[in-house]
PDB file of N, CA and C in Angstrom:
ATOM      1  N   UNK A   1       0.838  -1.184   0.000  1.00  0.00           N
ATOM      2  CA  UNK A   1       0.000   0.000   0.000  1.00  0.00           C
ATOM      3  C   UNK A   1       0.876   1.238   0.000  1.00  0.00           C
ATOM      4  N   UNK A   2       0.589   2.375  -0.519  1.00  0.00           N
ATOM      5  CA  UNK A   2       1.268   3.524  -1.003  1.00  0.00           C
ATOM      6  C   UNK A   2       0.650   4.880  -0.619  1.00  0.00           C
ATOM      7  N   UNK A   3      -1.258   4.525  -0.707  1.00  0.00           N
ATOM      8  CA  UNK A   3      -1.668   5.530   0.146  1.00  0.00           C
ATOM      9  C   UNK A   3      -2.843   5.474   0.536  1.00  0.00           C
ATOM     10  N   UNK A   4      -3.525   6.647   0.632  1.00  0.00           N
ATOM     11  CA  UNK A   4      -4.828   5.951   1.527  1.00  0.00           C
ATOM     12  C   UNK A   4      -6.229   5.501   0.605  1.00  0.00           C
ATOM     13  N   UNK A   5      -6.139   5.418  -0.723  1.00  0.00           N
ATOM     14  CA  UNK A   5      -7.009   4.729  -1.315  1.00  0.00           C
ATOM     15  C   UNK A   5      -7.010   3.324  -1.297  1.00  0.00           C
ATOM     16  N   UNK A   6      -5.672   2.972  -1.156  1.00  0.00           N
ATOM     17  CA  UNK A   6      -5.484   1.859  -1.340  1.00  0.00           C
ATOM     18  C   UNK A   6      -5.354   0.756   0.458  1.00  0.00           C
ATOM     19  N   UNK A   7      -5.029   2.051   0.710  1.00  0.00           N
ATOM     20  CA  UNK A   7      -5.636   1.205   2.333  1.00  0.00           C
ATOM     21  C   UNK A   7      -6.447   1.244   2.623  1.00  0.00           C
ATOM     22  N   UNK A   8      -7.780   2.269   2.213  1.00  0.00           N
ATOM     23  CA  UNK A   8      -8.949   1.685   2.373  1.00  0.00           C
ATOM     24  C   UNK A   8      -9.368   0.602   1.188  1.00  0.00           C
ATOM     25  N   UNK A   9      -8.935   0.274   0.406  1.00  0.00           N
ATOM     26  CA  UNK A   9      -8.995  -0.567  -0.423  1.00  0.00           C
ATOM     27  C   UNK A   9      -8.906  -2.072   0.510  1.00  0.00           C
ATOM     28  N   UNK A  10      -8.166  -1.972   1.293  1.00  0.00           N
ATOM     29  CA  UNK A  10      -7.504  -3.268   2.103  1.00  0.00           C
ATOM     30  C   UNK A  10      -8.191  -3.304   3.307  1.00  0.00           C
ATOM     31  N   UNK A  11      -8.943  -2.182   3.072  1.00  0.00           N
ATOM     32  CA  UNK A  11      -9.482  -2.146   5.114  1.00  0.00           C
ATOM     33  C   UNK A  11     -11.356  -2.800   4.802  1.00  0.00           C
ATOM     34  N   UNK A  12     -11.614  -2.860   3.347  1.00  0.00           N
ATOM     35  CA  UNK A  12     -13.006  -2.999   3.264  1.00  0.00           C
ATOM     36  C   UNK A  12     -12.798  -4.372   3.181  1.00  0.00           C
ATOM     37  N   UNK A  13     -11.981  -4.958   2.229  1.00  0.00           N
ATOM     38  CA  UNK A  13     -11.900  -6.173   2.142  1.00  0.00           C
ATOM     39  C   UNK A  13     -11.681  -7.236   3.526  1.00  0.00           C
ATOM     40  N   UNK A  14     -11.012  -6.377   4.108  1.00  0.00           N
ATOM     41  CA  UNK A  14     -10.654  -7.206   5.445  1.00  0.00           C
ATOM     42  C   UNK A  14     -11.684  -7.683   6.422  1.00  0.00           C
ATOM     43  N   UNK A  15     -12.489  -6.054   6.056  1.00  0.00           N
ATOM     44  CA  UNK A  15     -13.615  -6.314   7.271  1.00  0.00           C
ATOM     45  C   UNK A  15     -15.144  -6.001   6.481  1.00  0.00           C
ATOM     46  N   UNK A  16     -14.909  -7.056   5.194  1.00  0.00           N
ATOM     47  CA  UNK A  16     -16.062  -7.441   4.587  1.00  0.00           C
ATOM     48  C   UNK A  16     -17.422  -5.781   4.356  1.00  0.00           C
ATOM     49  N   UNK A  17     -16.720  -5.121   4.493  1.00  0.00           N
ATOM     50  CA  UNK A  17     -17.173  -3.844   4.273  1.00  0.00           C
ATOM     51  C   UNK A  17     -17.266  -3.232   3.195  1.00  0.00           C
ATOM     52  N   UNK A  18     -18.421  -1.890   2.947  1.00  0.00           N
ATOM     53  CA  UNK A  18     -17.976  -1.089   1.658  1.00  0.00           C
ATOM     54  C   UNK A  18     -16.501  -0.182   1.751  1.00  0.00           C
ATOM     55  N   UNK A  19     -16.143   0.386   0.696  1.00  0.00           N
ATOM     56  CA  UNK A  19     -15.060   1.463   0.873  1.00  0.00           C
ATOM     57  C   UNK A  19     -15.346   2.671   1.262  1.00  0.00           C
ATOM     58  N   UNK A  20     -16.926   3.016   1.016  1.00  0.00           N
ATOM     59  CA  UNK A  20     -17.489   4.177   1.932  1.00  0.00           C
ATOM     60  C   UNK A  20     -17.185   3.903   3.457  1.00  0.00           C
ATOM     61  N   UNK A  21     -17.667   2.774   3.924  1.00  0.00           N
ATOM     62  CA  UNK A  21     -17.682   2.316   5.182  1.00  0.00           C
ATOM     63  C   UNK A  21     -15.874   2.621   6.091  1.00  0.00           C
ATOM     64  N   UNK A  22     -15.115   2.005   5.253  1.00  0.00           N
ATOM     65  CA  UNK A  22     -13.447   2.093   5.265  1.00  0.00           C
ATOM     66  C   UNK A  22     -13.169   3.253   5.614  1.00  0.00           C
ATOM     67  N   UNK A  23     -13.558   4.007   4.297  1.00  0.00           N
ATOM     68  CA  UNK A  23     -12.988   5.389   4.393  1.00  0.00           C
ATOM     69  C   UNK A  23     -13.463   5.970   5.753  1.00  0.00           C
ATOM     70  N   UNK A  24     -14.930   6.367   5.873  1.00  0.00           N
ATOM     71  CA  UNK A  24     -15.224   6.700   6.805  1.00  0.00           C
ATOM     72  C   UNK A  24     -14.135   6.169   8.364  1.00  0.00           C
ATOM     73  N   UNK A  25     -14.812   5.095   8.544  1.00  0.00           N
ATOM     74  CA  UNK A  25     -13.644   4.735   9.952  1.00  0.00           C
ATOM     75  C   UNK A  25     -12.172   4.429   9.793  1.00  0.00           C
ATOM     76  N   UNK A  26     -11.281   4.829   8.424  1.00  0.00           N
ATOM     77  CA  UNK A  26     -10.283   5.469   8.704  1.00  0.00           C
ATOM     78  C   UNK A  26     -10.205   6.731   8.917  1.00  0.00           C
ATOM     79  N   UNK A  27     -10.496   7.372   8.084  1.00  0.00           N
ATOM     80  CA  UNK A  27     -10.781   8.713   8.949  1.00  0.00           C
ATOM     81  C   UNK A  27     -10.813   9.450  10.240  1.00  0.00           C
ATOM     82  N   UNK A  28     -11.923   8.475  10.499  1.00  0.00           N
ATOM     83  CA  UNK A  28     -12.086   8.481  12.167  1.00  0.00           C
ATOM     84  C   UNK A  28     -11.186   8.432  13.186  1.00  0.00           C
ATOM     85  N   UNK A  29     -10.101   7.488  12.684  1.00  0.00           N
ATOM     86  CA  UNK A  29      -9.118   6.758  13.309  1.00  0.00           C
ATOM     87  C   UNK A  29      -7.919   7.715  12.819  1.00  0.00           C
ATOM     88  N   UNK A  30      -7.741   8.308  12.126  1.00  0.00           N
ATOM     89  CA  UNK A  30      -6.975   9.848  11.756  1.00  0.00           C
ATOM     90  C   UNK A  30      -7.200  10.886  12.201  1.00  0.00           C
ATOM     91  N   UNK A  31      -8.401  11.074  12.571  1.00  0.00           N
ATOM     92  CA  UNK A  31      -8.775  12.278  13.398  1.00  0.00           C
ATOM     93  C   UNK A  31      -8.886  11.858  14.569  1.00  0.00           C
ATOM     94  N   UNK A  32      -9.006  11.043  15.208  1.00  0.00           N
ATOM     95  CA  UNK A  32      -9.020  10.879  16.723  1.00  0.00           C
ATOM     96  C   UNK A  32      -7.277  10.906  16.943  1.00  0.00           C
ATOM     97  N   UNK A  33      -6.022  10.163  16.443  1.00  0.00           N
ATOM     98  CA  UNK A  33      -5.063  10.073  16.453  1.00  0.00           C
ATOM     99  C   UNK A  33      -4.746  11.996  16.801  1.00  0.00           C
ATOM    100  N   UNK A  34      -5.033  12.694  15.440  1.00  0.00           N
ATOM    101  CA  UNK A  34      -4.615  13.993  15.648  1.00  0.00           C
ATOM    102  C   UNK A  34      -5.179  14.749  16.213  1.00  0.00           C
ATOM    103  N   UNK A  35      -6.472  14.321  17.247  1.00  0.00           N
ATOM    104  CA  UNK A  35      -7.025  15.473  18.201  1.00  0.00           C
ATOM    105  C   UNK A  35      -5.884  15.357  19.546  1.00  0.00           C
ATOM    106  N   UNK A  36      -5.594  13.733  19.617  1.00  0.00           N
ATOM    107  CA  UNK A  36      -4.883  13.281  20.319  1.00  0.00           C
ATOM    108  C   UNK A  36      -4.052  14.419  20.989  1.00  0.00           C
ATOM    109  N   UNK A  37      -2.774  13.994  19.623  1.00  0.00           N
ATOM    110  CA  UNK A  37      -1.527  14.689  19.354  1.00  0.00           C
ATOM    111  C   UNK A  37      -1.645  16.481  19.929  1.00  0.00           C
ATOM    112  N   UNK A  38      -2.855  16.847  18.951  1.00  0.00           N
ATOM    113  CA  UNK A  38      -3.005  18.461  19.125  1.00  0.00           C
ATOM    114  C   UNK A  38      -3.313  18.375  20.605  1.00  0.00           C
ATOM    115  N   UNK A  39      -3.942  18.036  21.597  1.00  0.00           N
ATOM    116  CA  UNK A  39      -3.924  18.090  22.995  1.00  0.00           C
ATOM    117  C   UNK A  39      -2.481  17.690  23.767  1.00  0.00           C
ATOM    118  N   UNK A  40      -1.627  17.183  22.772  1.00  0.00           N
ATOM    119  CA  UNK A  40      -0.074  16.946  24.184  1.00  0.00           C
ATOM    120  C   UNK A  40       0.064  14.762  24.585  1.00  0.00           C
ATOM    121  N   UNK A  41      -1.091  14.179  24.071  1.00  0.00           N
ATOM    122  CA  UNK A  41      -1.430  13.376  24.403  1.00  0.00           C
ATOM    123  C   UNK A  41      -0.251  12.822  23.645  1.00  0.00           C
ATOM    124  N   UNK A  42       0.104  11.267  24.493  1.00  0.00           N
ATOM    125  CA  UNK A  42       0.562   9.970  23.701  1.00  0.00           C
ATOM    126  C   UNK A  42      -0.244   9.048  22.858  1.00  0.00           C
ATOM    127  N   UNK A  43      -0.160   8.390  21.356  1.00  0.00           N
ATOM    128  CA  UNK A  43      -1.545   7.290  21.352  1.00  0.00           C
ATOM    129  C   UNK A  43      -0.301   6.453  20.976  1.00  0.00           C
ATOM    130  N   UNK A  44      -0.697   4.981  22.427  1.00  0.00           N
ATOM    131  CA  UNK A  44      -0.540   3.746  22.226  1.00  0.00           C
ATOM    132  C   UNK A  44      -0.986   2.409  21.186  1.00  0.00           C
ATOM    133  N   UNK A  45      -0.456   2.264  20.514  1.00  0.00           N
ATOM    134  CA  UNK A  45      -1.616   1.180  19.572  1.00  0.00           C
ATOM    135  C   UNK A  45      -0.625   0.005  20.106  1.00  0.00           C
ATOM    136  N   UNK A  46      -1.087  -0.757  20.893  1.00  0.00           N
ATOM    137  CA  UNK A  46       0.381  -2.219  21.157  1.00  0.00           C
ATOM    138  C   UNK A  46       0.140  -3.058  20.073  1.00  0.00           C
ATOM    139  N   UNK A  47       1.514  -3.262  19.948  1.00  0.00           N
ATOM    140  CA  UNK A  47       2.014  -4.228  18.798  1.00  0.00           C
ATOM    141  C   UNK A  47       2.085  -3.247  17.674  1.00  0.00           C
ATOM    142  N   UNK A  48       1.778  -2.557  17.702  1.00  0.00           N
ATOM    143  CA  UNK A  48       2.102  -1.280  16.433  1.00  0.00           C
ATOM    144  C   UNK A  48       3.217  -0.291  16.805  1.00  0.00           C
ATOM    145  N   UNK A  49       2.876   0.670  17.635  1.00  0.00           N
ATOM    146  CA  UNK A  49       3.880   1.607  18.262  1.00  0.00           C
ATOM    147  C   UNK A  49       3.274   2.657  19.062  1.00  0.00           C
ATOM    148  N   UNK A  50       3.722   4.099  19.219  1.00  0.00           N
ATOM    149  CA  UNK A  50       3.556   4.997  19.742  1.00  0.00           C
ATOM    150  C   UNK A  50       3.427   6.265  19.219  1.00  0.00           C
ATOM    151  N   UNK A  51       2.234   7.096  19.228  1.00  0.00           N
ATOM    152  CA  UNK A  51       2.330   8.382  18.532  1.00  0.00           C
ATOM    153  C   UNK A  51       2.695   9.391  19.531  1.00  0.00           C
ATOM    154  N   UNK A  52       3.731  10.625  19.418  1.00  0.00           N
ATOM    155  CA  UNK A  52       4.279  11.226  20.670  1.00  0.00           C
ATOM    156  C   UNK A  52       4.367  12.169  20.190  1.00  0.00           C
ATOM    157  N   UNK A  53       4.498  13.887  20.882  1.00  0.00           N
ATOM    158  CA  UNK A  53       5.096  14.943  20.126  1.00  0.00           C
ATOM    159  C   UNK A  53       5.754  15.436  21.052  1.00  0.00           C
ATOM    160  N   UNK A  54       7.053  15.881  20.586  1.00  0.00           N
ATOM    161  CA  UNK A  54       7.949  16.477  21.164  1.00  0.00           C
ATOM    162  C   UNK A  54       8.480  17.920  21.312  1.00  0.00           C
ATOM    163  N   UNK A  55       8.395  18.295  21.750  1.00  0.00           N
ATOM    164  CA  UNK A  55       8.745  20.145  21.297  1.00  0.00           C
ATOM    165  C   UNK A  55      10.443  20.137  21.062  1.00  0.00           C
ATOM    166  N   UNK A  56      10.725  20.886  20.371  1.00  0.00           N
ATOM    167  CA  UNK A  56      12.360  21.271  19.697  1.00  0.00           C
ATOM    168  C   UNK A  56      12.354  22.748  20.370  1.00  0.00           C
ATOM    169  N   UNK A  57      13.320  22.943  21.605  1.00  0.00           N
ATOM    170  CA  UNK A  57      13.841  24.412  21.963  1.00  0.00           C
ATOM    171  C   UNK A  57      14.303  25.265  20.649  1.00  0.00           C
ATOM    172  N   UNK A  58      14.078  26.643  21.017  1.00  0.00           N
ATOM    173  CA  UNK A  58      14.829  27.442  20.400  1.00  0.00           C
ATOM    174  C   UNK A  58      15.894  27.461  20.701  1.00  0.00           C
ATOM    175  N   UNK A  59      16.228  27.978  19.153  1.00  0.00           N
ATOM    176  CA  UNK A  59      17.872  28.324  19.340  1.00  0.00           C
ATOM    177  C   UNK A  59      18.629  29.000  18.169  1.00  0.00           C
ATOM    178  N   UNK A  60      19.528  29.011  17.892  1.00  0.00           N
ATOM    179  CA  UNK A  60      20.224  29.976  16.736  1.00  0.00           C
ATOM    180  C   UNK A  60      20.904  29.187  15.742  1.00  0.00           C
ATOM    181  N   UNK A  61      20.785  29.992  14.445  1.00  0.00           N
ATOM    182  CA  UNK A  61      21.612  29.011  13.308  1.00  0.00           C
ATOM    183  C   UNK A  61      22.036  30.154  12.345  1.00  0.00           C
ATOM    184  N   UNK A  62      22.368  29.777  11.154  1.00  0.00           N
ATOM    185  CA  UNK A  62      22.987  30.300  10.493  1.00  0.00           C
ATOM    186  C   UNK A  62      22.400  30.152   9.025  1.00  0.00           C
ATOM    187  N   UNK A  63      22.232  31.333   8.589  1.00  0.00           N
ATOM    188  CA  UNK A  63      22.001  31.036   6.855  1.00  0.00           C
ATOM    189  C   UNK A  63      23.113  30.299   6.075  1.00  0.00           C
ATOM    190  N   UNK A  64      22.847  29.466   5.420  1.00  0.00           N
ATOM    191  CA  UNK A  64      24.324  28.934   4.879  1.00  0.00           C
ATOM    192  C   UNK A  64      24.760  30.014   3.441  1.00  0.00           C
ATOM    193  N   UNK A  65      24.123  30.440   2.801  1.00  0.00           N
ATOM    194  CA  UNK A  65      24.353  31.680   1.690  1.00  0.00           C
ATOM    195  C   UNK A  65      24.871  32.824   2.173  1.00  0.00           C
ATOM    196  N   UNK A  66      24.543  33.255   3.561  1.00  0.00           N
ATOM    197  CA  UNK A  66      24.826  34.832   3.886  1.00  0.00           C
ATOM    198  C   UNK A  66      25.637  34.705   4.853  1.00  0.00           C
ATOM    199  N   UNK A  67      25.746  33.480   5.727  1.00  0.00           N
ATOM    200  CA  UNK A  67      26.344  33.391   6.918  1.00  0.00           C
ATOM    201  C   UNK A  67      25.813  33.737   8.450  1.00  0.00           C
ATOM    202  N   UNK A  68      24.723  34.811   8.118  1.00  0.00           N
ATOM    203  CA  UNK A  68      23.726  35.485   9.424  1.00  0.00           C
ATOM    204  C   UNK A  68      23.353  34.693  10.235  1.00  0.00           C
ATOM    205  N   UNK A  69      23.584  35.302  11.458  1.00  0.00           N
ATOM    206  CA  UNK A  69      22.819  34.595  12.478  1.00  0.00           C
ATOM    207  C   UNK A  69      21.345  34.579  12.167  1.00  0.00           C
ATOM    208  N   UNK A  70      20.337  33.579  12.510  1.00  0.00           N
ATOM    209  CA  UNK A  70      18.860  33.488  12.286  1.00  0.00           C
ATOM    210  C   UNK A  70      18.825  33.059  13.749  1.00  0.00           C
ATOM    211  N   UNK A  71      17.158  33.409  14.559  1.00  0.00           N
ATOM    212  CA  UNK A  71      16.808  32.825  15.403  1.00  0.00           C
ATOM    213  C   UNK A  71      15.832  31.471  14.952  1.00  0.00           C
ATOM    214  N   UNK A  72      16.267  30.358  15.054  1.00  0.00           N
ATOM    215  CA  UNK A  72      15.388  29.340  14.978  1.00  0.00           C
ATOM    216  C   UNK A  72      14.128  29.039  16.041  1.00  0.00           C
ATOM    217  N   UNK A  73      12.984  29.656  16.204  1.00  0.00           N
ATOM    218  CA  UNK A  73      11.537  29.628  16.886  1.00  0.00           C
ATOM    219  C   UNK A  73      11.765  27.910  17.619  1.00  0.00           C
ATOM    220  N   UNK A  74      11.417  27.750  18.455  1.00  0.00           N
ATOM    221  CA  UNK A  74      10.362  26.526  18.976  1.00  0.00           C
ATOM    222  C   UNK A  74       9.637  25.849  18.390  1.00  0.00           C
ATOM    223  N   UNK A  75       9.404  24.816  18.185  1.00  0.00           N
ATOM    224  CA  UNK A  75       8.578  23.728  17.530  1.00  0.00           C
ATOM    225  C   UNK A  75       7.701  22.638  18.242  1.00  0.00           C
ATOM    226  N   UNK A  76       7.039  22.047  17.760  1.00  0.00           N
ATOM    227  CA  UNK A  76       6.411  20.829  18.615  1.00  0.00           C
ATOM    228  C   UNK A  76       6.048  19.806  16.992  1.00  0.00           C
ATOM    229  N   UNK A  77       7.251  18.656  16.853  1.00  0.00           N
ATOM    230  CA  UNK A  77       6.696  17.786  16.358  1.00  0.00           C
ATOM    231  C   UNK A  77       6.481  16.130  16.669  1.00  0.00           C
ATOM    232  N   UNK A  78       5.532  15.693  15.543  1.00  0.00           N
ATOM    233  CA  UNK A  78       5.414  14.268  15.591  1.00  0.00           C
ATOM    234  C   UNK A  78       6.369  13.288  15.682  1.00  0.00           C
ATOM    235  N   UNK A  79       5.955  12.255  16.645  1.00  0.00           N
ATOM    236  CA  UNK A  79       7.569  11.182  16.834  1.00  0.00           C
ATOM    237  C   UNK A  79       6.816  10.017  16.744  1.00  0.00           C
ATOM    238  N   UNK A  80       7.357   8.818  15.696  1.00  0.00           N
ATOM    239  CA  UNK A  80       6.225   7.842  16.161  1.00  0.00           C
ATOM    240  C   UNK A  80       7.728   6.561  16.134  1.00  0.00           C
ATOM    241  N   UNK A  81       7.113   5.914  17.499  1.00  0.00           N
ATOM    242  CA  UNK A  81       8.332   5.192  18.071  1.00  0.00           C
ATOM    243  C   UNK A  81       7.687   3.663  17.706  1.00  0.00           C
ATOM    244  N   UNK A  82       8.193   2.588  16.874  1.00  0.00           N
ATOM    245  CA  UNK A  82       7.553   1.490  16.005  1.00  0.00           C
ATOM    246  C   UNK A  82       7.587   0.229  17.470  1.00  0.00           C
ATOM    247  N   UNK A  83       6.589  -0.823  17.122  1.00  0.00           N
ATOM    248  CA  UNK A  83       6.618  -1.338  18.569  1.00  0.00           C
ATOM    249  C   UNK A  83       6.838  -2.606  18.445  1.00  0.00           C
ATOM    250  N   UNK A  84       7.446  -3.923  19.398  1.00  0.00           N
ATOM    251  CA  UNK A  84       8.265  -4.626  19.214  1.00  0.00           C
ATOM    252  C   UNK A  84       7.435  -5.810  17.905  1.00  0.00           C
ATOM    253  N   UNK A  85       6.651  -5.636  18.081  1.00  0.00           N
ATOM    254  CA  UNK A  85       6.145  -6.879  17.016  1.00  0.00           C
ATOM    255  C   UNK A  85       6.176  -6.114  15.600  1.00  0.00           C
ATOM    256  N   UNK A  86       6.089  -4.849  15.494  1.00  0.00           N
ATOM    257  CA  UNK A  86       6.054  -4.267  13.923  1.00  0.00           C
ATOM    258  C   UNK A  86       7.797  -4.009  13.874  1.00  0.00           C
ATOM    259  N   UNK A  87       8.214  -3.875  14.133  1.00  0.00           N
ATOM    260  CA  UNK A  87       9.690  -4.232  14.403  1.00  0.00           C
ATOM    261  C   UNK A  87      10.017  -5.704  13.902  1.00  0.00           C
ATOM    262  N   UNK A  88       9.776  -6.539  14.337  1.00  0.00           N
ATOM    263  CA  UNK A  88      10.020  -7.981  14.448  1.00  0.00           C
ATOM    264  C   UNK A  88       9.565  -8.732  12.518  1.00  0.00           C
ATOM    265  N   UNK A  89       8.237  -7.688  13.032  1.00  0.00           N
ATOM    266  CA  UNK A  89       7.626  -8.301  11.081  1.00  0.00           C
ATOM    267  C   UNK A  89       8.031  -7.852  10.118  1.00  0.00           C
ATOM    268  N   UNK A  90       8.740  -6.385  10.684  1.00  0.00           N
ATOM    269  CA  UNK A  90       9.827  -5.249   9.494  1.00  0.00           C
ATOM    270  C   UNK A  90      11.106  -6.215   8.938  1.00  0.00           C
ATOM    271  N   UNK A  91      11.644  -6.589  10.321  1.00  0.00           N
ATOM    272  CA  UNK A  91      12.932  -7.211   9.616  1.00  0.00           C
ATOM    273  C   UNK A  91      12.966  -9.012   9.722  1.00  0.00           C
ATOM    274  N   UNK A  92      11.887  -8.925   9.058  1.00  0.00           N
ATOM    275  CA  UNK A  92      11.593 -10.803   8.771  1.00  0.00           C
ATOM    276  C   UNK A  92      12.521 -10.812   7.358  1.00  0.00           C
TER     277      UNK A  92
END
């Protein structure tokens, strides 16, 4: 699978469903993940992994063309940490 047509392609078949049906409760399962995230939250899926966000401090860098100092802002991104059985089936 490559993207999300095609995983709902795989998610109707699985669970004897339409692809309206699929789509819909992937979706669901995409937006609950990222209300998650946008609140600070961890989402556990076991045997899959971990969705986490991390904030990146500020700090200072450099243009590489001009040489200038830049202030690099604060961030908060996505970390997703893979879990021992999707691990295990990765490197079969």
């Amino acid at each position: 699978m490559t993207n999300k047509a095609e995983l709902i392609d795989a998610v109707a078949e699985a669970t004897e469903s339409s692809k309206a049906a699929a789509g819909v409760a992937l979706d669901a399962v995409i937006a609950a993940i990222t209300d998650a995230l946008h609140k600070g939250e961890e989402v556990r899926l076991v045997g899959f992994g971990t969705f986490s966000v991390k904030t990146r401090a500020a700090g200072k860098g450099r243009n590489p063309a001009t040489g200038a100092e830049i202030d690099i802002p604060a961030s908060r991104s996505v970390r997703f940490k893979p879990g021992a059985q999707l691990k295990d089936i990765v490197n079969k």
